[in-house]
N, C-alpha and C. Protein backbone atom coordinates (compact mmCIF):
# COMPACT_ATOMS: atom_id res chain seq x y z
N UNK A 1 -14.41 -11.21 29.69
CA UNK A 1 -13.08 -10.90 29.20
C UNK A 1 -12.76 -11.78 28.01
N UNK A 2 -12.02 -11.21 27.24
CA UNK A 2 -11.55 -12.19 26.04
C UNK A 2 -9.61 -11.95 25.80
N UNK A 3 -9.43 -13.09 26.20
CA UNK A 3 -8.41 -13.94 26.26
C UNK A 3 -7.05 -13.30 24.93
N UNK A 4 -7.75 -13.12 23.78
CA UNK A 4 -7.09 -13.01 22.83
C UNK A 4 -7.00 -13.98 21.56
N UNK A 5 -5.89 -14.49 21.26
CA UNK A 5 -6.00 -15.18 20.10
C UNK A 5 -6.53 -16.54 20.17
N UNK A 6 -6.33 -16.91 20.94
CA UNK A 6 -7.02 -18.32 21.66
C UNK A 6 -5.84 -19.86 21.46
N UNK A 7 -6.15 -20.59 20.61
CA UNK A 7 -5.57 -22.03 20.67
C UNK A 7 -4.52 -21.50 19.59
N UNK A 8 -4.76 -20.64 18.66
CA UNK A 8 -3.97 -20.14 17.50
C UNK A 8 -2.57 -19.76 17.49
N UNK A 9 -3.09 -19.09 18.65
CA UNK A 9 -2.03 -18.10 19.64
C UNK A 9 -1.02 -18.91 20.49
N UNK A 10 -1.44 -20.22 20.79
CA UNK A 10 -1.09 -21.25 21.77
C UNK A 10 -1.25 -20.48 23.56
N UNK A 11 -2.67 -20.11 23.12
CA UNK A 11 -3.31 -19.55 24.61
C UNK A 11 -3.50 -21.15 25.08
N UNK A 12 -4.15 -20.95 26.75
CA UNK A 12 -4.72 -21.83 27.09
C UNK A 12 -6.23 -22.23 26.47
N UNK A 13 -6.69 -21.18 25.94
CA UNK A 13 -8.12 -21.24 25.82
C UNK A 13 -8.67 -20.74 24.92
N UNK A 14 -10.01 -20.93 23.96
CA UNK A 14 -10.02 -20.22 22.80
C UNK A 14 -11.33 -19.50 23.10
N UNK A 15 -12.11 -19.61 24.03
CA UNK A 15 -13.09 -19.24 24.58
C UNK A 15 -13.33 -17.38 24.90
N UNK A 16 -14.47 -16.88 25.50
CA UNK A 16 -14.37 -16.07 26.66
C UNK A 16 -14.38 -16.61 27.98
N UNK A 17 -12.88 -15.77 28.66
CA UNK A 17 -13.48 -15.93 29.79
C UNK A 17 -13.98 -16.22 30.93
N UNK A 18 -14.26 -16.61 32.00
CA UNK A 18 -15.85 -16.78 33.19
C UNK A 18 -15.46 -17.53 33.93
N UNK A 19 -15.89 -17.68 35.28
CA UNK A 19 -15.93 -18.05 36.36
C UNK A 19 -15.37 -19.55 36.42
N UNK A 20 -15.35 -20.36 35.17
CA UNK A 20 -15.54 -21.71 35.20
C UNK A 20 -13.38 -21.96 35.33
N UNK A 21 -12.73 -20.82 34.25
CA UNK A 21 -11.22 -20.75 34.44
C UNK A 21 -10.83 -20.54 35.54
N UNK A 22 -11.69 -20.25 36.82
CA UNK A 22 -11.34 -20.08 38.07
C UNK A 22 -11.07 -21.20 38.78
N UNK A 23 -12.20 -22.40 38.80
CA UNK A 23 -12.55 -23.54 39.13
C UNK A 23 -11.22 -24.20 39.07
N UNK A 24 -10.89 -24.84 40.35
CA UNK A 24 -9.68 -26.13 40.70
C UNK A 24 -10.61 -27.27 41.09
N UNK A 25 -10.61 -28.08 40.01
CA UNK A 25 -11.38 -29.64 40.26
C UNK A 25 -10.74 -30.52 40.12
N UNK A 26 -10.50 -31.07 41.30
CA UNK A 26 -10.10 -32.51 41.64
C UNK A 26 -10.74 -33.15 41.25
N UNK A 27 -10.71 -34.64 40.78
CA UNK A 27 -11.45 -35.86 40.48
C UNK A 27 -10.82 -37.03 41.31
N UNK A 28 -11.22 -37.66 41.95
CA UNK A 28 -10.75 -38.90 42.97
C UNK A 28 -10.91 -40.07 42.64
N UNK A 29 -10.66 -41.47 41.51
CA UNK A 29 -10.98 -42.40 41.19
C UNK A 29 -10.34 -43.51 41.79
N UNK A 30 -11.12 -44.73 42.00
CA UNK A 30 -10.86 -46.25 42.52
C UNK A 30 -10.81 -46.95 41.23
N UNK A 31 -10.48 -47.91 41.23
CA UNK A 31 -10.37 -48.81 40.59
C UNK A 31 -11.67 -49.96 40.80
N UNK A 32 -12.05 -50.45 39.90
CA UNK A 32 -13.15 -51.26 39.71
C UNK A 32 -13.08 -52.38 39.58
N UNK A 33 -13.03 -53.49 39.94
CA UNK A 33 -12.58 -54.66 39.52
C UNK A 33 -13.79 -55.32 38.11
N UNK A 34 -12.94 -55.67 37.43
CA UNK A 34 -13.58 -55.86 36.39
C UNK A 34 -14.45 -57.27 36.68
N UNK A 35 -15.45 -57.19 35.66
CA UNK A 35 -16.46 -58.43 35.80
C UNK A 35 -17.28 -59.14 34.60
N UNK A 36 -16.39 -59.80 33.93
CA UNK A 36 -16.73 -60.11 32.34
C UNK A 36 -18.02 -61.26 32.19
N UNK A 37 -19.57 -60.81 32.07
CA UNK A 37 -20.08 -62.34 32.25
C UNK A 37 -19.75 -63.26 31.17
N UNK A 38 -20.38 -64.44 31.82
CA UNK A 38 -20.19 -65.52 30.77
C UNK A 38 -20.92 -65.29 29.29
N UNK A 39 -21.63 -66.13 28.79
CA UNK A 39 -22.39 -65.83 27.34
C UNK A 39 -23.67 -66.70 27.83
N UNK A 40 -23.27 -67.45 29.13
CA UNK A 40 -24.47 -67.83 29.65
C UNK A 40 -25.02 -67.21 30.58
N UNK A 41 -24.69 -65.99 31.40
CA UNK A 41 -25.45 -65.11 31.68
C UNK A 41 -26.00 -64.18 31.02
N UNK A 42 -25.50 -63.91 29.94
CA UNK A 42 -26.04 -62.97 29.17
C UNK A 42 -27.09 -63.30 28.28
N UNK A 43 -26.84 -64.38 27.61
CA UNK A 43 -27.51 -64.84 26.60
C UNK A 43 -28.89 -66.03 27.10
N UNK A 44 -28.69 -66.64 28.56
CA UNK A 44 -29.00 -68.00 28.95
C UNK A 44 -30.59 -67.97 28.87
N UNK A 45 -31.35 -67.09 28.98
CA UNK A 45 -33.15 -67.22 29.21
C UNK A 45 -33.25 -67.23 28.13
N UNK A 46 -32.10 -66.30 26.78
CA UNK A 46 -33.16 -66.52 25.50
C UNK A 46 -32.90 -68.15 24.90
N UNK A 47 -31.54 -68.44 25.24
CA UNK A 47 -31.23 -69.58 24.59
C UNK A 47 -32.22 -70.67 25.24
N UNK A 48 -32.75 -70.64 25.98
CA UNK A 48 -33.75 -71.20 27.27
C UNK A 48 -34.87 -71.34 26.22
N UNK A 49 -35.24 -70.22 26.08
CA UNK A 49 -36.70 -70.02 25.19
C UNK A 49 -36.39 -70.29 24.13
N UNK A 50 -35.42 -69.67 23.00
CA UNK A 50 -35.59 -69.69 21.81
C UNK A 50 -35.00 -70.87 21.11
N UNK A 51 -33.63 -71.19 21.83
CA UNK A 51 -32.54 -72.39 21.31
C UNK A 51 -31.29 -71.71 20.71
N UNK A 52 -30.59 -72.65 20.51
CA UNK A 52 -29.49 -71.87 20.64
C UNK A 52 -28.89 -72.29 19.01
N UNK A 53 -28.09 -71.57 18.28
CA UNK A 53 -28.30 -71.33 16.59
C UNK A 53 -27.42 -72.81 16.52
């Protein structure tokens, strides 16, 4: 099926169409606690090996 004028038109959609405009998707998200490393975890084996500037 085709929709018509699309985004132009101030349709929902500018597409054809299909099974996917049917679809009701939920998404369920948590929260993550953040975890910033240091510059000595990140950096610490090379500064180990190489030295540090």
């Amino acid at each position: 099926l085709s929709m018509g004028c699309g985004t132009w038109g101030k349709n929902n959609f500018s597409d054809n169409m299909n099974y996917r405009h049917y679809l009701n998707i939920t998404r369920v998200s948590r929260p993550i606690p953040e975890r910033v490393p240091s510059e000595e975890e990140i950096f610490g084996d090379f500064f180990a090996k190489h030295g540090a500037a």
